[in-house]
Protein backbone atom coordinates (compact mmCIF):
# COMPACT_ATOMS: atom_id res chain seq x y z
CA UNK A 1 51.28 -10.55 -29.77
CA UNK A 2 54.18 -12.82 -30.62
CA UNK A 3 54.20 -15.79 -28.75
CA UNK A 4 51.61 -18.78 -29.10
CA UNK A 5 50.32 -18.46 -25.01
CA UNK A 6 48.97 -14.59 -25.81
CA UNK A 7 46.48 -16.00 -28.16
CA UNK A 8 43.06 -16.76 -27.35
CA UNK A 9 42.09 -19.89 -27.11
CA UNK A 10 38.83 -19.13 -28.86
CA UNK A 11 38.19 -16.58 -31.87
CA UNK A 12 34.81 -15.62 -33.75
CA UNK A 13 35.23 -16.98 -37.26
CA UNK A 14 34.37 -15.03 -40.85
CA UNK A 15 33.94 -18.13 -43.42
CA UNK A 16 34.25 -16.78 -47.05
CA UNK A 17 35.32 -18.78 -50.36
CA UNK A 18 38.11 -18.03 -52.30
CA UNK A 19 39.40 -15.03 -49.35
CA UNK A 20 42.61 -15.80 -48.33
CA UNK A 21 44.49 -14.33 -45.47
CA UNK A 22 48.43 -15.30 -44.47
CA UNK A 23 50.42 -14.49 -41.69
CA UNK A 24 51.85 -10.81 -42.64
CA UNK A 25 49.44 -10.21 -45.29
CA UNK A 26 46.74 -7.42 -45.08
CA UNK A 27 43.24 -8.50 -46.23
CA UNK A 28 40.55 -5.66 -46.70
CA UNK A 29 37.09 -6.70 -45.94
CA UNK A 30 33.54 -5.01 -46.77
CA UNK A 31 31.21 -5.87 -43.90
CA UNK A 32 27.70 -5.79 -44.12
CA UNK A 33 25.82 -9.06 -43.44
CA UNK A 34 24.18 -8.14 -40.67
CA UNK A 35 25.83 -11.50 -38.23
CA UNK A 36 29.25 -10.48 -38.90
CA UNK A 37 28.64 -6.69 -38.45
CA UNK A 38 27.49 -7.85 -34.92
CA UNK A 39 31.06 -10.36 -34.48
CA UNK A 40 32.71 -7.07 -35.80
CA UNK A 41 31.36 -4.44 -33.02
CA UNK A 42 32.07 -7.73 -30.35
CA UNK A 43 35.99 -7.87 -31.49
CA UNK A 44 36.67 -4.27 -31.25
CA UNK A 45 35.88 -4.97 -27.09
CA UNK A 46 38.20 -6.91 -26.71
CA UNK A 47 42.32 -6.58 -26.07
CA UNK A 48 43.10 -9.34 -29.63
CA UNK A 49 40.86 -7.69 -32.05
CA UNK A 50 41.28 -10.78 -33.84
CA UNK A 51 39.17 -12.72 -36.29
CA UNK A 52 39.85 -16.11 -38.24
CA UNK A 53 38.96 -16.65 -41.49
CA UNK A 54 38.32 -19.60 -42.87
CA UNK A 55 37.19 -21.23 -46.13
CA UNK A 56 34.10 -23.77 -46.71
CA UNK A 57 34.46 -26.93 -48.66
CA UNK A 58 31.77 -29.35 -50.20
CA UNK A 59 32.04 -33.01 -48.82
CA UNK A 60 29.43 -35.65 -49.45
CA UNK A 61 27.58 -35.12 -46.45
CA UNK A 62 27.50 -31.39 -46.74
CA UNK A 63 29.38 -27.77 -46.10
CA UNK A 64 31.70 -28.26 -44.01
CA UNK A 65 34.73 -25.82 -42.84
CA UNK A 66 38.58 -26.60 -43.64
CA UNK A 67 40.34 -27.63 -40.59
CA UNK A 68 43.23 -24.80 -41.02
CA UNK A 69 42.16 -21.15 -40.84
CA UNK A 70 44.67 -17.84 -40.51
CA UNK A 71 43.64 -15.35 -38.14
CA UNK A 72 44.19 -11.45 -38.45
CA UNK A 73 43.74 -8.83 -36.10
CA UNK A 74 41.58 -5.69 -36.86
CA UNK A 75 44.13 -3.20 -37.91
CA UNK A 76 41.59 -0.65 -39.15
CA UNK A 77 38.32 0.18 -40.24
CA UNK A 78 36.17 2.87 -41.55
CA UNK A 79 32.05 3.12 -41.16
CA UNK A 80 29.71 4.09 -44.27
CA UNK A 81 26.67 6.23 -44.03
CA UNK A 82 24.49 2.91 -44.53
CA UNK A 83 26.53 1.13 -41.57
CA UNK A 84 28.54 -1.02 -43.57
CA UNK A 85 32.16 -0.88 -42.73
CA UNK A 86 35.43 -1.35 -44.53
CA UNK A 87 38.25 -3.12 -42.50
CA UNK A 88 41.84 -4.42 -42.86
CA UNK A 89 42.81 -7.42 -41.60
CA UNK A 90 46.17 -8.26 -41.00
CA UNK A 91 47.09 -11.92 -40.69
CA UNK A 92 49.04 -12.83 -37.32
CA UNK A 93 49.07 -16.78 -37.27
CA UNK A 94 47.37 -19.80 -38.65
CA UNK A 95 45.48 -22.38 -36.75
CA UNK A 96 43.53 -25.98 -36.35
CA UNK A 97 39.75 -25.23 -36.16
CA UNK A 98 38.64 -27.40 -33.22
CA UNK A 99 34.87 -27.71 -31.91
CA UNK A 100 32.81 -25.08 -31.97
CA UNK A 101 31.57 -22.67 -29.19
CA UNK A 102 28.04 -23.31 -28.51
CA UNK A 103 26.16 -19.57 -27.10
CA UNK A 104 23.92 -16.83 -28.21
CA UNK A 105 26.40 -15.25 -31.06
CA UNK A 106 24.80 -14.91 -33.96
CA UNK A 107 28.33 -15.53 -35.40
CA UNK A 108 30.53 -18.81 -35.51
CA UNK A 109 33.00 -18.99 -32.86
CA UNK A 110 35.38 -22.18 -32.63
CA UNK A 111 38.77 -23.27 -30.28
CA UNK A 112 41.87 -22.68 -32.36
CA UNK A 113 44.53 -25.08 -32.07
CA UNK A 114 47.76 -22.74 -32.87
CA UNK A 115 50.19 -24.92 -31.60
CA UNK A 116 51.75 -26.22 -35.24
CA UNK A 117 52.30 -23.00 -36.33
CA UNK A 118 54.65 -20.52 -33.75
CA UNK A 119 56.34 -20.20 -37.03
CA UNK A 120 54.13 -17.59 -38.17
CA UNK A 121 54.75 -15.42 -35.33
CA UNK A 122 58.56 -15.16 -35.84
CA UNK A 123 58.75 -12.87 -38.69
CA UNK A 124 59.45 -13.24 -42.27
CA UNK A 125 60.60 -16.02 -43.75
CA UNK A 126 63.57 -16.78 -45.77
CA UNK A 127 63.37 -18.75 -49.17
CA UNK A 128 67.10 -19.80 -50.14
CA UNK A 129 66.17 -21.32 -54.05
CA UNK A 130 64.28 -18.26 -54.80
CA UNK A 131 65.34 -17.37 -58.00
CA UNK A 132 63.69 -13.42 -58.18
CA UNK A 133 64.17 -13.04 -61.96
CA UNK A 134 62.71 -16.26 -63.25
CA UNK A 135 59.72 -16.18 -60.75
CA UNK A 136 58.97 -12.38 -62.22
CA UNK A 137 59.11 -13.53 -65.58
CA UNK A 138 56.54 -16.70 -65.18
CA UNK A 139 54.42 -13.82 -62.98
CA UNK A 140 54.81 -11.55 -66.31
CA UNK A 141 53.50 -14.13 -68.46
CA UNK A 142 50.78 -15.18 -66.16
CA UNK A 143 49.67 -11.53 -65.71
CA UNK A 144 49.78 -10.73 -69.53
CA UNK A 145 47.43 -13.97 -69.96
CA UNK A 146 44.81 -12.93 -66.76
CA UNK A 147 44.89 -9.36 -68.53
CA UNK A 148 46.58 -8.21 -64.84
CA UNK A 149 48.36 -5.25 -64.21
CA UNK A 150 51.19 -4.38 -61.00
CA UNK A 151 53.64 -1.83 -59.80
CA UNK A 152 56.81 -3.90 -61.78
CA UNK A 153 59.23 -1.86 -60.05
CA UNK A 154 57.75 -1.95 -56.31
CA UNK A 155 57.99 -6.14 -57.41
CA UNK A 156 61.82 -6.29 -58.13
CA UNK A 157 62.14 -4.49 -54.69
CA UNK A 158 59.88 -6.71 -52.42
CA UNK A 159 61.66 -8.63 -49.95
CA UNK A 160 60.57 -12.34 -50.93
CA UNK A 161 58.12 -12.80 -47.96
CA UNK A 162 56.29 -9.58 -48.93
CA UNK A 163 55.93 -10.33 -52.52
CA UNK A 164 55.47 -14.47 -52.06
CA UNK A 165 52.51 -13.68 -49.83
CA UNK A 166 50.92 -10.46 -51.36
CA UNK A 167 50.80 -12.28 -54.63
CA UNK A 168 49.35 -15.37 -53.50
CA UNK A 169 46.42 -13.24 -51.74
CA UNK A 170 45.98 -11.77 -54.57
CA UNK A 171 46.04 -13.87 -57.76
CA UNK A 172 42.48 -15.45 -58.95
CA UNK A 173 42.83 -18.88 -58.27
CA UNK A 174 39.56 -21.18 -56.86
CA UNK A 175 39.79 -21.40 -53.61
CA UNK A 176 41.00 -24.84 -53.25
CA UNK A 177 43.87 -23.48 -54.74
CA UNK A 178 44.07 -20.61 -52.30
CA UNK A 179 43.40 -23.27 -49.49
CA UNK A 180 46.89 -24.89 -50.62
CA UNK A 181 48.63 -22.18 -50.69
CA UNK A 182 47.41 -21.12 -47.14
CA UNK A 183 48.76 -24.64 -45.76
CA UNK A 184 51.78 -24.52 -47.55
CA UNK A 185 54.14 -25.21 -44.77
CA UNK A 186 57.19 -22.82 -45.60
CA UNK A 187 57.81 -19.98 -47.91
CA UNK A 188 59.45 -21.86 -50.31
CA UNK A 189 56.81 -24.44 -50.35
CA UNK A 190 54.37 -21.79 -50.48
CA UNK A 191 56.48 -20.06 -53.71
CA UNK A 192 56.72 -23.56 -54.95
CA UNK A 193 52.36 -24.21 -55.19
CA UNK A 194 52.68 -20.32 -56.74
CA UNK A 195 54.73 -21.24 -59.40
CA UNK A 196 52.98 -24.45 -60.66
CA UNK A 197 49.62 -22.66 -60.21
CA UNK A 198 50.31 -20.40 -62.72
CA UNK A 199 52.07 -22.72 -64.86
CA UNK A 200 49.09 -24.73 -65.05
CA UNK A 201 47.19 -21.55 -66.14
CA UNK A 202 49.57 -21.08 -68.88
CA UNK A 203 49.08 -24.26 -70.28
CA UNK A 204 45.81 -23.53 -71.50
CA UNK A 205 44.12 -25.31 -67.75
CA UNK A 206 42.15 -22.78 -65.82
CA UNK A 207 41.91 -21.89 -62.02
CA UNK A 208 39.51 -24.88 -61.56
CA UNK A 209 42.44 -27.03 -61.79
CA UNK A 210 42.81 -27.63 -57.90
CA UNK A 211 45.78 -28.78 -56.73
CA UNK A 212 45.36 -32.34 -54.66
């Protein structure tokens, strides 16, 4: 699944503040709510096994959905005795939500629009500027203030795509943040939002700080 034309043209869609799933990342998921345990047993029929997640936003004339999204396919999952199940995602591409599929899901399903991004299918991306021993000192400090804890060592050895994109899954920021990191258009532009994220956390402002 590599090139834009073996995607579907419509996907069932999990919406979930403040989850954040990027191309190459791996986002585990606990399933129970009864809808998407239902959108889960429909992907694993078909050939994609993918799902997009999106976030929700507050406008003034209610919930609405962001207009980019990042879809993963079902990589694995495990059932619990209660029927719950535990899944990985991992992210394959981004997309434009377009209108949604009207029909008897009990699930959202919408078009996705993947044509802006055929980057994310290409592989990892390079960042030229990234300076590996600042960035891991700012992530230091950031971690020491959060009360955080990581592998240091697995860090200093992550290719810059790998570490750029674990750690922006994975840091607590609101999830307008995480929504700007998702649309970041490059990896250095992504690395870019990282740093000043946490360098607004440092200065005493808190994860409720949303970038604009």
């Amino acid at each position: 699944m590599s090139r834009a034309i073996d995607l579907p043209e419509v996907i069932p869609v999990f919406v979930l503040p403040g989850a954040l799933l990027l191309p190459r990342g791996r986002l585990p998921l606990h399933i129970f709510e009864p809808r998407y345990l239902a959108m889960l047993t429909d992907c694993m029929k078909t050939d994609h096994r993918l799902i997009g997640m999106v976030q929700p936003h507050e406008t003034p004339g209610g919930t609405r959905l962001h207009s980019i999204g990042c879809a993963g396919r079902l990589t694995s999952f495990s059932e619990t005795d209660d029927g719950r199940y535990m899944v990985t995602l991992t992210g394959i591409a981004r997309f434009r939500i377009r209108d949604e599929v009207q029909g008897f899901t009990p699930y959202p399903r919408h078009v996705a629009d993947w044509s802006d991004f055929a980057r994310d299918m290409a592989g990892p991306e390079t960042d030229p500027d990234f300076d590996r021993a600042a960035f891991l000192d700012l992530l230091a400090r950031y971690f020491a203030a959060q009360g955080l804890s990581t592998d240091w060592d697995s860090l200093q050895e992550a290719e810059p795509d790998l570490l750029i994109t674990t750690l922006s899954m994975l840091c607590p920021f609101e999830p307008a943040d995480k929504q700007a990191l998702l649309e970041a258009p490059s990896l250095q532009t992504r690395r870019e939002t990282l740093n000043t994220l946490m360098e607004i956390a440092l200065r005493g402002g808190t994860e409720g700080d949303p970038l604009q």
